[in-house]
Structure formats: structure tokens, C-alpha cells
C-alpha atoms as a PDB file:
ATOM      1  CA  UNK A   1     -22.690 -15.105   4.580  1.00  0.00           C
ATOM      2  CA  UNK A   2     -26.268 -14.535   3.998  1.00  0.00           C
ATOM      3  CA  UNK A   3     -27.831 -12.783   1.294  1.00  0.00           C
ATOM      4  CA  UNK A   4     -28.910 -10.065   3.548  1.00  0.00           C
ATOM      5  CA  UNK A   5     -25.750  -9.589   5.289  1.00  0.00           C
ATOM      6  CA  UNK A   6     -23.974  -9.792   1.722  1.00  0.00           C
ATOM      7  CA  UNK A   7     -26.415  -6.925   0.706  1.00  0.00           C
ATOM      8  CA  UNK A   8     -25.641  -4.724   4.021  1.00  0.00           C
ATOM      9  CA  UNK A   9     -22.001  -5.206   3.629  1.00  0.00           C
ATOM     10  CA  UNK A  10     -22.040  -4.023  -0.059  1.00  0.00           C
ATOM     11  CA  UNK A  11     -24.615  -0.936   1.458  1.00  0.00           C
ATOM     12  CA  UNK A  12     -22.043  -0.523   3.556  1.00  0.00           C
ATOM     13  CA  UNK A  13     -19.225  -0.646   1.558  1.00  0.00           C
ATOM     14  CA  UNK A  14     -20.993   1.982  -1.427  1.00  0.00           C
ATOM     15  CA  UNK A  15     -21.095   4.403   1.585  1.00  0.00           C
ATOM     16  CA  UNK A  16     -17.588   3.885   3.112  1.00  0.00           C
ATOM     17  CA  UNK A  17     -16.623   4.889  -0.761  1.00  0.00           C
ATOM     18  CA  UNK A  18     -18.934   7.580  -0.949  1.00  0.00           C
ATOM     19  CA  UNK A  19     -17.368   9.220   2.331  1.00  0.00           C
ATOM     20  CA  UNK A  20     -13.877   9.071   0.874  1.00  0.00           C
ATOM     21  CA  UNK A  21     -14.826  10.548  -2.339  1.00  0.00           C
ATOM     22  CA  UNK A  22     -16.007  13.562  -0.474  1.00  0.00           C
ATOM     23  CA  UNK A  23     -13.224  13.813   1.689  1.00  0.00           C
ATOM     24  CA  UNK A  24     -10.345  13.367  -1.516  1.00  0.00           C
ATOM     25  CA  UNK A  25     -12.777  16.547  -3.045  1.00  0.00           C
ATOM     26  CA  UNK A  26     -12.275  18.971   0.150  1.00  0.00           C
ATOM     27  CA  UNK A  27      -8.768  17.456   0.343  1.00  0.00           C
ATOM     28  CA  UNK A  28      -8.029  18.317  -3.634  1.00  0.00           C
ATOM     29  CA  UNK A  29      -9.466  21.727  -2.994  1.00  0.00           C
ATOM     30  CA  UNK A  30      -7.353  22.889  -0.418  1.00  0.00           C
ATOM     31  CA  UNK A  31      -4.387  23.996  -0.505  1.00  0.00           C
ATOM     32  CA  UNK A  32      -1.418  21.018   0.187  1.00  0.00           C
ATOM     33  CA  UNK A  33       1.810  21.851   0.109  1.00  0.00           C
ATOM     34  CA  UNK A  34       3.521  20.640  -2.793  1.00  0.00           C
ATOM     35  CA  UNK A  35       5.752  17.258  -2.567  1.00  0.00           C
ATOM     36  CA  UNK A  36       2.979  16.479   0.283  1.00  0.00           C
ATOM     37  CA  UNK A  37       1.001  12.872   0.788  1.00  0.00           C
ATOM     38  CA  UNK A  38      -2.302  13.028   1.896  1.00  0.00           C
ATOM     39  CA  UNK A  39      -4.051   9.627   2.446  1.00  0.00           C
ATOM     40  CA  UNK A  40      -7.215   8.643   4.648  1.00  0.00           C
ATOM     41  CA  UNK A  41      -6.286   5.662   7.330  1.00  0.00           C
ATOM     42  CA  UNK A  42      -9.421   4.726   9.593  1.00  0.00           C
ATOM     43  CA  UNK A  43     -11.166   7.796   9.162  1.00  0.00           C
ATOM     44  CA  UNK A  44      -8.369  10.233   9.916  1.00  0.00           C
ATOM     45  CA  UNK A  45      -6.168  12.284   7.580  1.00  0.00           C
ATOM     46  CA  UNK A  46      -2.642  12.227   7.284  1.00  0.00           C
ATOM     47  CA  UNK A  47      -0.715  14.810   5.065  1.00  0.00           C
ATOM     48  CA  UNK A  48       3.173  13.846   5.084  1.00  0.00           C
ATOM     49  CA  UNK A  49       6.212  15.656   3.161  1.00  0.00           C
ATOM     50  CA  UNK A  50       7.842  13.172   1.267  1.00  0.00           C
ATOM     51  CA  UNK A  51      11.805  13.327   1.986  1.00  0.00           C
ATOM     52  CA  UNK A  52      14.412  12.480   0.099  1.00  0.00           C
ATOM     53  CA  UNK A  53      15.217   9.102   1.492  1.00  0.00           C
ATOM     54  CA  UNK A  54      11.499   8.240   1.440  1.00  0.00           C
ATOM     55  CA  UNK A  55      11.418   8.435  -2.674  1.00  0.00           C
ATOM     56  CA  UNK A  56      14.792   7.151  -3.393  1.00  0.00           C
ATOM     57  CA  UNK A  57      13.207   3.635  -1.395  1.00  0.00           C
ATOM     58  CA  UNK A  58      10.086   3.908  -3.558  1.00  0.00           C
ATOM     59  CA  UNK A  59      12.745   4.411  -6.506  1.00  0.00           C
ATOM     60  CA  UNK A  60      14.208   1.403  -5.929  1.00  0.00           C
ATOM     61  CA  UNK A  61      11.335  -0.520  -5.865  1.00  0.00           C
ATOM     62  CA  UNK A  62       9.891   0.696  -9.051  1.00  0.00           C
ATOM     63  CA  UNK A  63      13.174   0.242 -10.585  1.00  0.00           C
ATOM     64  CA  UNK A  64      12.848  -3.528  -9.288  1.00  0.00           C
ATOM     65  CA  UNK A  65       9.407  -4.477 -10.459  1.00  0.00           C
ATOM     66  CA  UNK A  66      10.001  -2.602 -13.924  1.00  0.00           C
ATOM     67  CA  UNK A  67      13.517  -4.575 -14.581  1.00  0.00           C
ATOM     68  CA  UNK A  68      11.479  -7.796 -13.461  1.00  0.00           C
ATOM     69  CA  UNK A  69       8.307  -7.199 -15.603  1.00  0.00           C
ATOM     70  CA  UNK A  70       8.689  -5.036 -18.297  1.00  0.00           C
ATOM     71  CA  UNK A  71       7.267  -1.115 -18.143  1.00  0.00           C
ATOM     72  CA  UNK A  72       4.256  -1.894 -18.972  1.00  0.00           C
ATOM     73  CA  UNK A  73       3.102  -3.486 -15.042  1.00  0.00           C
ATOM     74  CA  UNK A  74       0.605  -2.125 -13.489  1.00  0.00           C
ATOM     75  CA  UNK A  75       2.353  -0.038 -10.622  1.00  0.00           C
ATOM     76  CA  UNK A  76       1.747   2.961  -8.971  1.00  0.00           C
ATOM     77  CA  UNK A  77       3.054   5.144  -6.054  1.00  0.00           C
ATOM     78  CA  UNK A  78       0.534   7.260  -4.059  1.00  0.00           C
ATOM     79  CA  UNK A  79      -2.438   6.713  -5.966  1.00  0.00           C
ATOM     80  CA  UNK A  80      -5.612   6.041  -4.180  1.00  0.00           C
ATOM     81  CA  UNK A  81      -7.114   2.731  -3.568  1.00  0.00           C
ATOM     82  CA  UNK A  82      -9.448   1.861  -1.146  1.00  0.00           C
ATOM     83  CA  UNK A  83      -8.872  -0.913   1.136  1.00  0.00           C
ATOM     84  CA  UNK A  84     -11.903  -2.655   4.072  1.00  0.00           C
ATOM     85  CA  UNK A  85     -12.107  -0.837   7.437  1.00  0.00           C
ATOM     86  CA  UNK A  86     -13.552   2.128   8.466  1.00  0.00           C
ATOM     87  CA  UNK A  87     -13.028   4.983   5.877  1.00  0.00           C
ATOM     88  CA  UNK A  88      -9.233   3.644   4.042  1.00  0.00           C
ATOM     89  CA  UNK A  89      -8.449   5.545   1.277  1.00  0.00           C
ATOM     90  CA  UNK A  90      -4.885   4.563   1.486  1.00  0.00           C
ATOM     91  CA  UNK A  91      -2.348   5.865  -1.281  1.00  0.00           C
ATOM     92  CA  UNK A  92       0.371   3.189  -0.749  1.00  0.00           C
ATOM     93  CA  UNK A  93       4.281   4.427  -1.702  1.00  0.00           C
ATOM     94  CA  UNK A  94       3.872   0.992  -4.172  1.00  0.00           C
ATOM     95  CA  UNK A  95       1.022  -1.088  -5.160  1.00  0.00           C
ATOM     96  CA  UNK A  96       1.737  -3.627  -8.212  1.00  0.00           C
ATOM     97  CA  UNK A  97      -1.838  -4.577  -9.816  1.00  0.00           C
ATOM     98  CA  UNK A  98      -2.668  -7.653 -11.528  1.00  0.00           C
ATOM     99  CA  UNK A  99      -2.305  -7.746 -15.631  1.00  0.00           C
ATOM    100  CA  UNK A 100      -5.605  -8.118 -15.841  1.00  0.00           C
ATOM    101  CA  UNK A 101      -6.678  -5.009 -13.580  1.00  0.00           C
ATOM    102  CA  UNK A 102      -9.077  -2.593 -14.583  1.00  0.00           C
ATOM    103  CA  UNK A 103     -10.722   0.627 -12.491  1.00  0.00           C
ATOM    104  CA  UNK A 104     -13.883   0.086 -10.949  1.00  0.00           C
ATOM    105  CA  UNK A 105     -17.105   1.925 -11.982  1.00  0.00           C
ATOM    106  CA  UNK A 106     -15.902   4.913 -10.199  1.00  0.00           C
ATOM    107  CA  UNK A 107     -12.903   5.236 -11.664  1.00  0.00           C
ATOM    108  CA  UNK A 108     -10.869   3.886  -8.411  1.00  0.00           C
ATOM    109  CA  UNK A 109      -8.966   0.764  -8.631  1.00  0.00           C
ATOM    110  CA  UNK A 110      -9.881  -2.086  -6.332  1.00  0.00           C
ATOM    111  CA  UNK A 111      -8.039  -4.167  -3.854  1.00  0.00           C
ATOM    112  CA  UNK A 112      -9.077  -6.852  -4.787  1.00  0.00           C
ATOM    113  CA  UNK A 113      -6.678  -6.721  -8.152  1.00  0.00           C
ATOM    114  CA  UNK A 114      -3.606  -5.937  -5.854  1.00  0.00           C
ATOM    115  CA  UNK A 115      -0.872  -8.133  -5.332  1.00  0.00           C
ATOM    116  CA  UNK A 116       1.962  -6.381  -3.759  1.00  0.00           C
ATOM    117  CA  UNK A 117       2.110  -3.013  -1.478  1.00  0.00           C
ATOM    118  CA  UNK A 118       5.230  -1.917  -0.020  1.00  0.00           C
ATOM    119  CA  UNK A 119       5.593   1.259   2.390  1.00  0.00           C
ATOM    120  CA  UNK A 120       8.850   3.165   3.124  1.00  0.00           C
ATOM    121  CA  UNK A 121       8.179   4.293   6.725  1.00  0.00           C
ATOM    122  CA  UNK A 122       8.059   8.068   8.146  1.00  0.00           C
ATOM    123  CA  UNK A 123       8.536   8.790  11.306  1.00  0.00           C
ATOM    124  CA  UNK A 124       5.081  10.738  11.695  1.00  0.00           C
ATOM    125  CA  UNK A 125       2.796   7.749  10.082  1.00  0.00           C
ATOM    126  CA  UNK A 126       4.822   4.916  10.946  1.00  0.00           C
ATOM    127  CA  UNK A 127       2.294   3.545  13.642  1.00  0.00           C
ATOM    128  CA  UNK A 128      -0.037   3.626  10.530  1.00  0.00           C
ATOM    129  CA  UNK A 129       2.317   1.203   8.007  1.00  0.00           C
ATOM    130  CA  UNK A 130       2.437  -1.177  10.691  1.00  0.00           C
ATOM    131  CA  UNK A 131      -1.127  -1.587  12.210  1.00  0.00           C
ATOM    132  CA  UNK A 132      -3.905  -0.149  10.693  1.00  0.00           C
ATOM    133  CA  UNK A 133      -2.486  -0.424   6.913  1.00  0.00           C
ATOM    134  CA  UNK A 134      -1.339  -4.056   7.888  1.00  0.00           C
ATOM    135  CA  UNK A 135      -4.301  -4.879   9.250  1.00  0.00           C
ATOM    136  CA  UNK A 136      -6.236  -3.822   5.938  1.00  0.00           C
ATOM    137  CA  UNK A 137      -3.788  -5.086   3.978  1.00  0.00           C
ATOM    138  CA  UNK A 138      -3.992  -8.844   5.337  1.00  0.00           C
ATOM    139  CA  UNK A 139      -7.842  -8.645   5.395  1.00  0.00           C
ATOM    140  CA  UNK A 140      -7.860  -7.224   1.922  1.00  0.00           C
ATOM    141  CA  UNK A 141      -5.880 -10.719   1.112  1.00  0.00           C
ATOM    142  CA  UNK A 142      -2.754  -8.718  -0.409  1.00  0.00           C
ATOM    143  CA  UNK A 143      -0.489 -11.669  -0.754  1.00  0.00           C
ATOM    144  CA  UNK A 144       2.881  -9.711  -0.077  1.00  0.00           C
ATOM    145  CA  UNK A 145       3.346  -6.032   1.506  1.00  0.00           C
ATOM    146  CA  UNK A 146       6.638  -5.311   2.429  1.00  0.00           C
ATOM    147  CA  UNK A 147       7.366  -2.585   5.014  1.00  0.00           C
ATOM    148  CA  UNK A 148      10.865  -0.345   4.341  1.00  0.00           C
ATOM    149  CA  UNK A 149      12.186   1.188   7.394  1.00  0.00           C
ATOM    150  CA  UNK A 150      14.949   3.525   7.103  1.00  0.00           C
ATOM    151  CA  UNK A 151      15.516   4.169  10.438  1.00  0.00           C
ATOM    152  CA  UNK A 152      15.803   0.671  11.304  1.00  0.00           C
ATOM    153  CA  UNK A 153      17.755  -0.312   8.390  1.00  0.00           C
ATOM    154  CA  UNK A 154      15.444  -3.174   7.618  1.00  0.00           C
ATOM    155  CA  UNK A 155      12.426  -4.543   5.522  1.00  0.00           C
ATOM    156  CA  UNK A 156       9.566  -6.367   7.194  1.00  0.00           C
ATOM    157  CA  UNK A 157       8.323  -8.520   4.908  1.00  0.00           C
ATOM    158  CA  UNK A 158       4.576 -10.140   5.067  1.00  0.00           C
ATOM    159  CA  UNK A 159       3.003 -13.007   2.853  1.00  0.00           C
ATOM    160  CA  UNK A 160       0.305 -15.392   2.832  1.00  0.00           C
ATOM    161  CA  UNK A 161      -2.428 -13.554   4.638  1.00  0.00           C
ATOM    162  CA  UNK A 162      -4.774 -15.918   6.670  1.00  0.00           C
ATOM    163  CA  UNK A 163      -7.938 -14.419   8.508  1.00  0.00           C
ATOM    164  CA  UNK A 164      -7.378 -10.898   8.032  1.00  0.00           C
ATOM    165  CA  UNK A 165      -4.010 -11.101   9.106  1.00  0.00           C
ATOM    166  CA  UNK A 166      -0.136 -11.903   8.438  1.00  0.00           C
ATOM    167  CA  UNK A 167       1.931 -14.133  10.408  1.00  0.00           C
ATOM    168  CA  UNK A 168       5.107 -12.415  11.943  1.00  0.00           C
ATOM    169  CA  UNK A 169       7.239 -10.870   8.974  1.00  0.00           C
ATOM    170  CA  UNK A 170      10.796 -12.122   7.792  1.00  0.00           C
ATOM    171  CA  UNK A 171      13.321  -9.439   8.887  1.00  0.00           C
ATOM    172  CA  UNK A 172      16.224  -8.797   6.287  1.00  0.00           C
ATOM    173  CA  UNK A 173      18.288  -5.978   6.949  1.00  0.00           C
ATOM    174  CA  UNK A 174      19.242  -3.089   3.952  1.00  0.00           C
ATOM    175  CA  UNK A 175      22.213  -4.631   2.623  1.00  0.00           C
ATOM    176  CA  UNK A 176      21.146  -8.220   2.327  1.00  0.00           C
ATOM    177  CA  UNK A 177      18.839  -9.515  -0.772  1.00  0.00           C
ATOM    178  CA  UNK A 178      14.284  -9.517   0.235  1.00  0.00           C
ATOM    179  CA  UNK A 179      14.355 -13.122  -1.682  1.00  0.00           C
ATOM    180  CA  UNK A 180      10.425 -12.848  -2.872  1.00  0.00           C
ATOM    181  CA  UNK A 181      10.560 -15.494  -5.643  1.00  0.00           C
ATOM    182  CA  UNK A 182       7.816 -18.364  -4.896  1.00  0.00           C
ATOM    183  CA  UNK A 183       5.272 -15.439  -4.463  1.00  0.00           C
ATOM    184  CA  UNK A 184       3.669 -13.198  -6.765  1.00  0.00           C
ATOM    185  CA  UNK A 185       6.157 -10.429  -7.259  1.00  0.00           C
ATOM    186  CA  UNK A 186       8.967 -13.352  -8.542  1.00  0.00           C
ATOM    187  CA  UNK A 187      11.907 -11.173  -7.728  1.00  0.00           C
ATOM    188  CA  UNK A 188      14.650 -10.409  -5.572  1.00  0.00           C
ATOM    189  CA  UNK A 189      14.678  -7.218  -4.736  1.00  0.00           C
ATOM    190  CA  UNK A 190      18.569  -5.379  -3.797  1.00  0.00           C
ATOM    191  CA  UNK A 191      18.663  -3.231  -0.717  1.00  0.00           C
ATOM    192  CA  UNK A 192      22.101  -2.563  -0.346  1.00  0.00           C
ATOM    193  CA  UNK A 193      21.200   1.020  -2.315  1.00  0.00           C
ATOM    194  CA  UNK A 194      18.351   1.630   0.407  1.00  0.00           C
ATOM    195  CA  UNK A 195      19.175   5.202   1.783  1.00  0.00           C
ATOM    196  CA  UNK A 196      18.865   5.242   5.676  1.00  0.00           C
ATOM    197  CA  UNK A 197      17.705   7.881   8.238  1.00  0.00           C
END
């Protein structure tokens, strides 16, 4: 890359940022319905009710990472980070940051410092968890998302990302042990406890 076009895409990528900010303001200021996500994909807005089975997942994975690495890891559900495309401001159900990870300027955290995202799927954003968000994910570099999916009964899970993309995911089915030791995350992560739809 050039320094011009390293310049345009940083232009670009300040104005991308400055675009979401304004649309999390109108977003904070009106009036969502408690126990509702809201999250930016591509440009569009999604606002989803979070059921029952969706946060018992999420639970379970926070329970996971915390009994693996202490409560003091960096790991959040539905807060704000931006990833590359068109206008993400994507609030992932869990996004595990490195130790060293520190907000931006801005006060957002960057994607740069994540290393693991999963998503428990709804039925109304699902297309979202497995394109768009995938597709962001793998050019962000993320080096292990792992998709939930209740009505399935199965996690897809994605590593190594190569040119802005995953290879096709290992399918394990709830009940059987997502083995994720040799990456990042170190663990194995229980599913037999993973509600269903």
C-alpha cells in the first residue's frame, strides 16, 4: 500500500467512525425498549430483544472464559466495537480483548486488540452472524469467532483467518466439547448446558 492510499484509507476510516458515532447518539436518544440490542451491520440498524435462551448461551461463555482466565479478562457482551466495512458498529454477544488492550482516542475499543467473538444466533439477524459479521470478522483478522445456534443445536466454529476470510467452520453439536486449545482462547468450552430453541 502506498502512502496515499494508506492516507485515504485512514480518511476513510475517521469518517466511517464518525458516521457511527452519530448514529449510536440518535440511537441512545430514542427510546429502545428495554432488554433490546441495537447494533449497526453494513450501514443498517438492527434492534433485537434478547430472549432467554440467547443470554443463558452468552452466560455460558462468560462463565467459560472467566473460569479459564481469571475475572479480570478483558470481555464484554454487547458493547460496541467497530469492525472494516461499510458503517460496522457491531456489539458482539462476546468479544475477549487482548491483556494488553486499551480504548482508542475516542473512547471505542479497536479490533485490532480482539481475539475471540462468539454470537448466539436469533432468528431475525441470523443472516447477519453468518455473512456480513463473518465477513468483517475474518478481514478484521479475529483469530477465532464462534457462531452458537440454538435452533440448530450446534456451534460453527472459525479460526485462522486468511484474506479476509475463514475457511469452512468445524461443526460440533451442543452436547459435545468446542476443543479451542492450540488457539488463543486455550479452553474447552462445555455445551451440553447450551439451551436450544
Amino acid at each position: 500500500m502506498t502512502v496515499l492510499e494508506d492516507r485515504i484509507a485512514m480518511a476513510d476510516a475517521d469518517a466511517n467512525t464518525k458516521r457511527l458515532d452519530e448514529w449510536f447518539e440518535r440511537l441512545e436518544r430514542m427510546p429502545v425498549p428495554e432488554g433490546f440490542r441495537v447494533e449497526i451491520v453494513g450501514g443498517n440498524v438492527f434492534m433485537t430483544p434478547q430472549r432467554d435462551t440467547h443470554w443463558e448461551t452468552i452466560r455460558e461463555f462468560l462463565w467459560a472464559i472467566e473460569d479459564r482466565f481469571g475475572r479480570k479478562v478483558k470481555v464484554f457482551s454487547d458493547v460496541r466495537i467497530d469492525f472494516p466495512g461499510h458503517e460496522n458498529g457491531f456489539c458482539p454477544d462476546i468479544a475477549m480483548l487482548k491483556d494488553s488492550a486499551k480504548p482508542d482516542d475516542t473512547g471505542h475499543w479497536r479490533y485490532q486488540d480482539v481475539e475471540f467473538i462468539a454470537e448466539v444466533i436469533s432468528k431475525g439477524t441470523a443472516a447477519n452472524d453468518y455473512g456480513p459479521k463473518r465477513t468483517a470478522y475474518a478481514e478484521a483478522e479475529v483469530p477465532v469467532y464462534v457462531i452458537a445456534d440454538p435452533y440448530q443445536g450446534r456451534c460453527h466454529i472459525y479460526t485462522d483467518p486468511k484474506d479476509g476470510d475463514y475457511a469452512d467452520p468445524v461443526r460440533v453439536d451442543f452436547g459435545t466439547d468446542v476443543d479451542l486449545t492450540g488457539t488463543v482462547v486455550d479452553l474447552v468450552l462445555k455445551t451440553d448446558r447450551f439451551p436450544r430453541d
